[in-house]
Protein backbone atom coordinates (compact mmCIF):
# COMPACT_ATOMS: atom_id res chain seq x y z
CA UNK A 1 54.95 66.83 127.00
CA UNK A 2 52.86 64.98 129.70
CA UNK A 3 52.23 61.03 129.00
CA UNK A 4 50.88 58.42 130.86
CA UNK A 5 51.37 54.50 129.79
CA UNK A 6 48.56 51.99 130.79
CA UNK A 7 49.34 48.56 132.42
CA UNK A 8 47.75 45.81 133.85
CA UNK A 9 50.01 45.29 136.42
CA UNK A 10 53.54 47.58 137.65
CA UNK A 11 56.05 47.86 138.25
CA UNK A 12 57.87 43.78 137.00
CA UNK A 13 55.59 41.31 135.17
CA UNK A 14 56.91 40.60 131.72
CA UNK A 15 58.55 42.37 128.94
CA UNK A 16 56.22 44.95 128.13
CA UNK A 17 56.46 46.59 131.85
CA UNK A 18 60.36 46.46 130.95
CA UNK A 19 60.20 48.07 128.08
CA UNK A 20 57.82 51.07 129.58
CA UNK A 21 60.39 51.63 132.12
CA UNK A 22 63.10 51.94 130.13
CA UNK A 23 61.54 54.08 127.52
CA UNK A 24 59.88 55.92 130.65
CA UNK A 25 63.70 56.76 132.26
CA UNK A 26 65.07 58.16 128.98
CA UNK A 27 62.39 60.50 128.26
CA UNK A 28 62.26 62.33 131.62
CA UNK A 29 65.71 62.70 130.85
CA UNK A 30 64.61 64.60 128.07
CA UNK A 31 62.40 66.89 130.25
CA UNK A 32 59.04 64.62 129.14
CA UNK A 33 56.48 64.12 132.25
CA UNK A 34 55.69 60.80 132.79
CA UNK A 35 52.91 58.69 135.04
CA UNK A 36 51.98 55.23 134.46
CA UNK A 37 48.53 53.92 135.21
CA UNK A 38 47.85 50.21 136.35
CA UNK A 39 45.49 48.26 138.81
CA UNK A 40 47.65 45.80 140.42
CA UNK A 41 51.31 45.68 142.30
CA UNK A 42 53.35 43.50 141.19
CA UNK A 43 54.77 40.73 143.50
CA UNK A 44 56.62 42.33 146.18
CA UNK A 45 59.45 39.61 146.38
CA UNK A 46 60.69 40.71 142.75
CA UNK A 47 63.22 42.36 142.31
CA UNK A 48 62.73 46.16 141.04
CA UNK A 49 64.62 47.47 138.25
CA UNK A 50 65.91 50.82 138.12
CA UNK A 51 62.94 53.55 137.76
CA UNK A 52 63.60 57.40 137.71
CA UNK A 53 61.92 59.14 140.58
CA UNK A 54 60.32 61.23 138.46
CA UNK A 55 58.25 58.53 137.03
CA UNK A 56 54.79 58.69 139.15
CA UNK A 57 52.57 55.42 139.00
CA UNK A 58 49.28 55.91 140.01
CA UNK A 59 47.21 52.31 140.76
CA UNK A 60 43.70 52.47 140.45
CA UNK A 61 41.40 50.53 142.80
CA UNK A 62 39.30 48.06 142.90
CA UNK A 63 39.38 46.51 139.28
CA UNK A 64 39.09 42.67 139.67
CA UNK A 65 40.27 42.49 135.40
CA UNK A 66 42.74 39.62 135.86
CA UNK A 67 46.15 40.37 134.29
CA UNK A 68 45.90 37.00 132.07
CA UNK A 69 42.60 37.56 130.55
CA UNK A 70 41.97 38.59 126.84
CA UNK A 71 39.96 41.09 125.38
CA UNK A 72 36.88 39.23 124.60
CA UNK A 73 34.60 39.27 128.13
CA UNK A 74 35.06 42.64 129.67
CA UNK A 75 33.64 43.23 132.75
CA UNK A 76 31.63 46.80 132.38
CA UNK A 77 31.89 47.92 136.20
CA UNK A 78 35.69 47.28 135.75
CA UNK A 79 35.51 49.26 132.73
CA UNK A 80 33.51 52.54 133.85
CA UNK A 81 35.76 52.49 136.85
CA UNK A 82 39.10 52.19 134.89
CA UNK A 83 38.03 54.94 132.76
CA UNK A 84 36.84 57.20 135.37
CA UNK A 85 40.45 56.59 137.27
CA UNK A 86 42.10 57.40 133.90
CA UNK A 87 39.62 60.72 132.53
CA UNK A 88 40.63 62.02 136.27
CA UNK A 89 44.24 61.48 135.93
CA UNK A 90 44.22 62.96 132.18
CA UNK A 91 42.65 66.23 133.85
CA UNK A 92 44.56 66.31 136.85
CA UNK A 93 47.77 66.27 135.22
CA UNK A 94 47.32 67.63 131.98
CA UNK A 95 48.07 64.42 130.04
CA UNK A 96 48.75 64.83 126.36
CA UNK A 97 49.62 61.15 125.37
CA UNK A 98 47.73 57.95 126.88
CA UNK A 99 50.52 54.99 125.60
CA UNK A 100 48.16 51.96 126.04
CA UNK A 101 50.23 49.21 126.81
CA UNK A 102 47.86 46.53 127.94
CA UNK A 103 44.57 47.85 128.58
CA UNK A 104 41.44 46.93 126.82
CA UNK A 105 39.62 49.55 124.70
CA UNK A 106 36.92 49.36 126.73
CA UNK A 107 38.97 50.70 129.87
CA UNK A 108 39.34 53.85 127.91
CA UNK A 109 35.71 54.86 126.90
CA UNK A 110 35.34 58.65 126.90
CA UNK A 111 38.91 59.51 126.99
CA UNK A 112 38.53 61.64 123.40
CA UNK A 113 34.97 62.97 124.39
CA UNK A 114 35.77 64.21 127.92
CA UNK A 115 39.61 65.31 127.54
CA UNK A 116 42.05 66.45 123.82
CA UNK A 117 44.28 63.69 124.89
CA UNK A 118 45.35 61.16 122.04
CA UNK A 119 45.53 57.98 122.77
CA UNK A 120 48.57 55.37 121.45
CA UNK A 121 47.91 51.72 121.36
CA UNK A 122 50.90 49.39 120.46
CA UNK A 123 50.50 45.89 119.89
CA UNK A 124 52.75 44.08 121.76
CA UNK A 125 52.05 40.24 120.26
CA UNK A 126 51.94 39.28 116.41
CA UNK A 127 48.82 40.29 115.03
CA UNK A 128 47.29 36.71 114.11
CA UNK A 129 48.80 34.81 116.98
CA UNK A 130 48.30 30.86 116.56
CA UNK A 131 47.60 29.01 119.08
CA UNK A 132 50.53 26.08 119.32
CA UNK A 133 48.84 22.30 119.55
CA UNK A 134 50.03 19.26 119.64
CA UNK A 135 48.78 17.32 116.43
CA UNK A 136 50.37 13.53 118.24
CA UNK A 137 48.21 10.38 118.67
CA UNK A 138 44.51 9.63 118.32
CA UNK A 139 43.62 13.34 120.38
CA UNK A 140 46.11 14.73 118.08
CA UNK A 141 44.51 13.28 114.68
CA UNK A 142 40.87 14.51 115.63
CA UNK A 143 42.38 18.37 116.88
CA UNK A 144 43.99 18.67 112.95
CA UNK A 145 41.16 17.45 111.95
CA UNK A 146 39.04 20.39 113.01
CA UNK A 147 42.05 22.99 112.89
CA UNK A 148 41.39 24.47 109.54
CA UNK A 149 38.33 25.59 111.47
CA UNK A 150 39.98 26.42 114.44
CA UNK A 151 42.23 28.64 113.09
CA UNK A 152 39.60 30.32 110.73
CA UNK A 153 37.61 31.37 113.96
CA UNK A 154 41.43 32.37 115.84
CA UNK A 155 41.91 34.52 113.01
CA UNK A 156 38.81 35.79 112.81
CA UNK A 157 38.71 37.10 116.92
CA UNK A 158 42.30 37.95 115.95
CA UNK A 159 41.39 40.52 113.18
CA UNK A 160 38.47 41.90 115.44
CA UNK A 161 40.91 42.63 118.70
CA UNK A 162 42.82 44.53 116.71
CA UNK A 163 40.17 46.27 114.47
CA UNK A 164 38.67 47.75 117.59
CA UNK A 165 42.21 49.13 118.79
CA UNK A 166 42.56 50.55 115.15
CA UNK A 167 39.11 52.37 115.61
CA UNK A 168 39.59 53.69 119.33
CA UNK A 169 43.30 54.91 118.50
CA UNK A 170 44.85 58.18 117.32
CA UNK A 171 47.63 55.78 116.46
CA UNK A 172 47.89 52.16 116.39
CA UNK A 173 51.67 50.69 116.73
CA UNK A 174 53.14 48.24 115.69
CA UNK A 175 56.60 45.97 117.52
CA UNK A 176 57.99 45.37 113.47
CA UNK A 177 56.94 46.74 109.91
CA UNK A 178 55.83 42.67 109.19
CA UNK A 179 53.48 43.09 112.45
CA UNK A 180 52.07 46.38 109.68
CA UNK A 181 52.22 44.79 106.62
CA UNK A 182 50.14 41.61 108.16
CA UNK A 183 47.67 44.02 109.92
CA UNK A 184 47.53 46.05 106.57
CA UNK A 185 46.38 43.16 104.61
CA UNK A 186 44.43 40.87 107.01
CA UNK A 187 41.90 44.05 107.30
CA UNK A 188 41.70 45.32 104.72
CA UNK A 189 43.74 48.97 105.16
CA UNK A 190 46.71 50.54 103.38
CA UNK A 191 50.08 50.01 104.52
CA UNK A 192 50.80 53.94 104.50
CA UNK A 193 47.20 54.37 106.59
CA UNK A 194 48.55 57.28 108.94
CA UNK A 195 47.10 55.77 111.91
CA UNK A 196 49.63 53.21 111.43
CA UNK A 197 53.27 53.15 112.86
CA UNK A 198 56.06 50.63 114.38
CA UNK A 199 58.36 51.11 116.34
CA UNK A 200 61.17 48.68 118.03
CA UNK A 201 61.13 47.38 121.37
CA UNK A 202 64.24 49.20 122.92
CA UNK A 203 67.84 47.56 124.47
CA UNK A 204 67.43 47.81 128.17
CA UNK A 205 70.85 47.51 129.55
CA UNK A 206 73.04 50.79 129.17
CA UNK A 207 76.62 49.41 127.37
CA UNK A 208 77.10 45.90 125.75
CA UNK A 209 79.40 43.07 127.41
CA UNK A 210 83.22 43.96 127.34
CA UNK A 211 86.00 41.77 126.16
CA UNK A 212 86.94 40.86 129.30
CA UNK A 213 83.92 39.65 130.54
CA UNK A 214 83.45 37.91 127.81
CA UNK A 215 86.44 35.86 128.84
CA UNK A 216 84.79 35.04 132.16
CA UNK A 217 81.85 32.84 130.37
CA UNK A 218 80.67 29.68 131.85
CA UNK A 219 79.33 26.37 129.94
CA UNK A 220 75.48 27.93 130.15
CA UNK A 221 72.74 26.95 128.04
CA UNK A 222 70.40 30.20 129.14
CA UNK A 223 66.46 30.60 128.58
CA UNK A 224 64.37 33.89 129.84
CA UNK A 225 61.24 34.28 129.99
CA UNK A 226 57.52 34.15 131.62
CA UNK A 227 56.89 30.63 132.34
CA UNK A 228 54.03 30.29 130.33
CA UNK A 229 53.91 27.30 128.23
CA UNK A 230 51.04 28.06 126.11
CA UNK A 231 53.40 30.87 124.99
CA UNK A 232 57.01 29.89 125.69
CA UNK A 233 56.51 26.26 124.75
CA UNK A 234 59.82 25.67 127.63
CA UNK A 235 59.00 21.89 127.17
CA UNK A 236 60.53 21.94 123.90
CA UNK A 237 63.93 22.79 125.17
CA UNK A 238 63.56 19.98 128.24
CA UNK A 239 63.28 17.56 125.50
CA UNK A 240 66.18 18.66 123.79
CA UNK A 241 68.49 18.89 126.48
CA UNK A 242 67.42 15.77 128.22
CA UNK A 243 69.23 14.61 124.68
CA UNK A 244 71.91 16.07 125.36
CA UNK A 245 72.11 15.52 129.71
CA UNK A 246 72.89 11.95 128.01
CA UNK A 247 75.53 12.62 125.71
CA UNK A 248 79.02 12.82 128.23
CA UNK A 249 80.87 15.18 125.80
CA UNK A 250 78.59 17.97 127.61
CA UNK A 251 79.20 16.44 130.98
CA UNK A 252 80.29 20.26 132.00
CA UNK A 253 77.30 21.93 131.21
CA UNK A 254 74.63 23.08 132.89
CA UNK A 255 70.64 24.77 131.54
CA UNK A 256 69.93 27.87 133.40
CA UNK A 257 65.65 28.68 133.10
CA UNK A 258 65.36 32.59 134.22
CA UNK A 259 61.84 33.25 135.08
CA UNK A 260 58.22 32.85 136.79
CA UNK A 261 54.94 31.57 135.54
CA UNK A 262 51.95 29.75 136.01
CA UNK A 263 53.64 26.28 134.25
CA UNK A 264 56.34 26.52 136.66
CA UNK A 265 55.19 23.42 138.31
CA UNK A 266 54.78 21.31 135.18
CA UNK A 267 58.91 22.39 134.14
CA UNK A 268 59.61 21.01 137.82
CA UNK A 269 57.91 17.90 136.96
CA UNK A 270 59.13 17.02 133.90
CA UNK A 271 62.75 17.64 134.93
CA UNK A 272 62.23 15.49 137.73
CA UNK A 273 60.35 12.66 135.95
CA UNK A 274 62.90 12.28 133.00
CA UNK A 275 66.10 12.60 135.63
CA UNK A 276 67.87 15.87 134.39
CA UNK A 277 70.64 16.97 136.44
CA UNK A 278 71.69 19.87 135.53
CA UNK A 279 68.46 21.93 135.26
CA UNK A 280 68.27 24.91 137.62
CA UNK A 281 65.70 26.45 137.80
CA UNK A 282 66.15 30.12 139.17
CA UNK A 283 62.64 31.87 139.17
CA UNK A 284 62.41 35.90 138.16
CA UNK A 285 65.38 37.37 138.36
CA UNK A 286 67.16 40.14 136.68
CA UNK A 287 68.41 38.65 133.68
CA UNK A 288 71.70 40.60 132.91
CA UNK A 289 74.00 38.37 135.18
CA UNK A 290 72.92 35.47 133.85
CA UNK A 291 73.44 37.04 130.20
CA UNK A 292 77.04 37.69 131.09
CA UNK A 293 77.68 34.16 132.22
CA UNK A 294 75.76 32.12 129.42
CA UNK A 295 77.25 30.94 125.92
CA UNK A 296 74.08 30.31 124.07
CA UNK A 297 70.33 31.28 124.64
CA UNK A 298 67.28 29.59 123.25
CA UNK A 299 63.86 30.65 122.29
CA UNK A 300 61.33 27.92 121.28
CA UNK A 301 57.82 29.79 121.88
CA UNK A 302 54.85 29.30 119.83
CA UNK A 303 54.41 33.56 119.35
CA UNK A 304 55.95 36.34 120.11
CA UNK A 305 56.18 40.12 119.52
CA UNK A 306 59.69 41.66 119.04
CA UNK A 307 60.87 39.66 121.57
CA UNK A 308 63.41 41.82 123.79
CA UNK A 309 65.61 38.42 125.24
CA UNK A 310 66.73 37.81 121.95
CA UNK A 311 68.36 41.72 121.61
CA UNK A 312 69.68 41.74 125.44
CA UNK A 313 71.56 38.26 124.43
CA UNK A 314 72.98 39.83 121.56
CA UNK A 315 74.09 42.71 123.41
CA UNK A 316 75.53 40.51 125.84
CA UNK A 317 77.60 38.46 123.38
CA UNK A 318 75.27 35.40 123.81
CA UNK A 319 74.64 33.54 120.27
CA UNK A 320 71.26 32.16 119.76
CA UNK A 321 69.25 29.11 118.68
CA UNK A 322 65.97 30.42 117.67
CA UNK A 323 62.51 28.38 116.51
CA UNK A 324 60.68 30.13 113.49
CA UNK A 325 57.62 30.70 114.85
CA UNK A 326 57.06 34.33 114.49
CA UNK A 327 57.56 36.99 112.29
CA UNK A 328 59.78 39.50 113.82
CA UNK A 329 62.22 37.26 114.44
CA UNK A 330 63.92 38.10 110.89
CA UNK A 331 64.07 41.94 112.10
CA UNK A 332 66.92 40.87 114.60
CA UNK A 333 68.37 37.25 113.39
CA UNK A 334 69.72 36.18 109.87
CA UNK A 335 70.60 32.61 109.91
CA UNK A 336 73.88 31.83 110.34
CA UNK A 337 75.40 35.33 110.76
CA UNK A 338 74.14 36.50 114.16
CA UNK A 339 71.99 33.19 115.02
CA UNK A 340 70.80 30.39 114.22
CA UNK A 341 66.84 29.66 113.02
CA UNK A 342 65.41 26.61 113.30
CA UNK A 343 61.85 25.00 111.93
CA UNK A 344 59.23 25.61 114.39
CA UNK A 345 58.36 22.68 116.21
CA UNK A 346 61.70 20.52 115.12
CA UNK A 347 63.01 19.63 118.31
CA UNK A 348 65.49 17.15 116.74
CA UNK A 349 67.27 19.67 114.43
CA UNK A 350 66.87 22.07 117.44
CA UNK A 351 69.21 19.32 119.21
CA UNK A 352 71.44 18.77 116.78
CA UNK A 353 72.27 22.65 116.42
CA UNK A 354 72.74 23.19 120.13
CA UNK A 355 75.38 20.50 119.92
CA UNK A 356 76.47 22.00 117.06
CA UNK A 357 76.86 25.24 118.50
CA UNK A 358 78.07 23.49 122.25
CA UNK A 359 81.20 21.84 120.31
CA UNK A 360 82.41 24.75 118.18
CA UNK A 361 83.98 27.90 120.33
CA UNK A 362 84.79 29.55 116.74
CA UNK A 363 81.31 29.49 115.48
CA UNK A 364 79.88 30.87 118.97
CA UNK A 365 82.36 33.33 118.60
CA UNK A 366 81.73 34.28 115.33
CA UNK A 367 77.67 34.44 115.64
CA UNK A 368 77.98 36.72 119.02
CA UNK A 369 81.05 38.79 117.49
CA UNK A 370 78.00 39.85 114.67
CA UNK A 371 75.02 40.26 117.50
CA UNK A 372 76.98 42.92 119.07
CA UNK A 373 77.22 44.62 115.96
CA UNK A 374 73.63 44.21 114.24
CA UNK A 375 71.78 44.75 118.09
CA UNK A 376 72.77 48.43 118.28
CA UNK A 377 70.24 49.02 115.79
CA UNK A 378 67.99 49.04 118.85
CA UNK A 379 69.39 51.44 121.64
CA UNK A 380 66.34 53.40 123.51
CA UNK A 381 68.01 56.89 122.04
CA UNK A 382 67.03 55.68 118.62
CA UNK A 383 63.68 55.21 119.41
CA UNK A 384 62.99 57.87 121.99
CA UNK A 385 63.92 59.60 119.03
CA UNK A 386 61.01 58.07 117.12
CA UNK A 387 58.40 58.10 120.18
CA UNK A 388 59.07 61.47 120.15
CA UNK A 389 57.91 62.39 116.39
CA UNK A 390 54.85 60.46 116.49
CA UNK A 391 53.95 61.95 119.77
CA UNK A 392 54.42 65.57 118.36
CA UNK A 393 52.65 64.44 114.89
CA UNK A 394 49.77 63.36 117.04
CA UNK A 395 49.98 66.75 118.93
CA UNK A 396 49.55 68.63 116.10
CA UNK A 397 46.45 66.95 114.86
């Protein structure tokens, strides 16, 4: 079987390029052929991860699509060329499955009339993602004023997106069966439409943490991720731990930020502006280290998909403190038995449970004890496995 898997940008940029490479290794293992197609290198000073040989990337030129835009203004030169580039790589190399990762549908006109390729999409953010504002003093009062509008226009483009990767797929993918069900009855469709499918985002690291490096742990407070705060929402968790920077029974403890992004800068402001001390801030990295180390990790974003940080703590014997902002988060965590949820947007109670969670070794214990258990639900065999029996279903078509 001969696949390709369309990205933006390869081979390190966020989690979706992650999980392509590690689904990518494991099925040449299996004796699959497998190219990825993109239009930008990433930056060189990352660090690479691990990619089989046999993977073959091929970067097609001069597309000026910026990795950050959406999917509303597409420029049509970009698109004739990035669908050229791809029609000639289907032929050259007899591709049977196109795994669009983060392309627009546009990129891909005249992929089914030119080649017998089909073509995957999965959807790797919620499927109505809401934009996060800030509803505080007089700006605040007018923007809730108009959100009811707002967010009937969001969910509107929202539906559409989507609706036109339903229409230009052989099968449309889901990252959690309540990313399906919401899809399913937002447009409109039935939730046993064959087009439809999920599938898990996959653990990346090969074994779990052992006992005895679990002994080894440091007082870490970890976060990884892009640092994007229109998505990560990063200055949530500054404003809880500048709480508790001021409270000396955590004296020993430090906040460890994994990751890149455009609001970089802004993080590095407010830390400096409000005095924290024991912020570092360590830019992209690879994360497993720093899982190793750390006794909790913390999520605050304003959306996600099926959000792979939250599995690779798990599987590192990290307990989390998680907001409720998105859906799949109740595939992986169940309050109070591997995690801990939080309201979205309830920085104080977020606060309150970190301490919580900083004082009391048993309950960390306990909570990471059940991650590594509930996490193997997840391992890239399991769903290889289930990559493989769509892509044969969608051969036989």
């Amino acid at each position: 079987m001969n696949i390709i898997f369309l990205h933006r940008v390869w081979p390190v940029y966020g989690g979706g390029e992650t999980v392509t490479i590690c689904l990518a290794n494991e099925m040449v293992k299996r004796g699959f052929k497998v190219h990825i197609a993109y239009f930008k290198d990433s930056d060189s000073s990352k660090e690479i991860p691990f990619i089989d040989a046999r993977i073959k990337a091929h970067r097609i030129g001069n597309i000026k699509f910026n990795e950050l835009s959406g999917d509303f203004f597409i420029n049509k030169t970009d698109a004739k060329l990035a669908s050229e580039g791809l029609i000639s790589l289907i032929k050259q190399y007899d591709i049977n499955i196109v795994h669009n990762q983060w392309w627009p549908v546009e990129f891909l006109q005249g992929v089914h009339q030119q080649t017998n390729a089909k073509i995957v999409k999965t959807l790797h953010m919620d499927v109505d993602i809401k934009k996060a504002f800030d509803f505080s003093g007089a700006k605040g009062k007018i923007i809730k004023l108009f959100y009811p509008l707002y967010r009937m226009a969001e969910k509107r483009k929202n539906i559409w997106r989507c609706n036109k990767y339903y229409k230009y797929s052989d099968c449309f993918n889901f990252l959690a069966p309540c990313f399906l069900r919401s899809y399913a009855s937002l447009s409109g469709k039935r939730e046993d439409d064959p087009k439809l499918n999920f599938v898990y985002n996959p653990l990346v690291f090969n074994q779990a943490i052992s006992q005895e490096e679990r002994k080894k742990k440091e007082n870490i407070v970890l976060v990884v991720g892009r640092l994007s705060e229109r998505h990560k929402k990063i200055t949530r968790i500054l404003e809880s731990w500048k709480v508790v920077e001021q409270d000396s029974r955590f004296a020993t403890w430090k906040l460890q930020i994994v990751g890149d992004g455009e609001s970089r800068g802004m993080y590095e402001d407010i830390i400096k502006r409000n005095h924290l001390k024991r912020v570092e801030m360590l830019g992209f990295r690879q994360p497993l280290p720093y899982y190793k180390k750390a006794k909790i990790f913390l999520m605050t974003s304003a959306y996600e998909g099926f959000s792979m940080s939250l599995i690779e703590s798990q599987q590192n014997g990290v307990p989390l403190i998680v907001m409720d902002s998105f859906e799949s988060l109740h595939e992986v965590v169940t309050n109070g038995e591997n995690g801990i949820i939080v309201k979205d947007g309830d920085v104080a109670e977020f606060t309150e449970n970190l301490k919580k969670l900083m004082l009391n070794d048993n309950l960390r214990n306990r909570l990471a004890d059940k991650g590594l258990e509930t996490c193997q639900r997840f391992t890239v065999s399991n769903l290889v496995d289930k990559w493989e029996t769509i892509y044969n279903g969608l051969m036989k078509q």
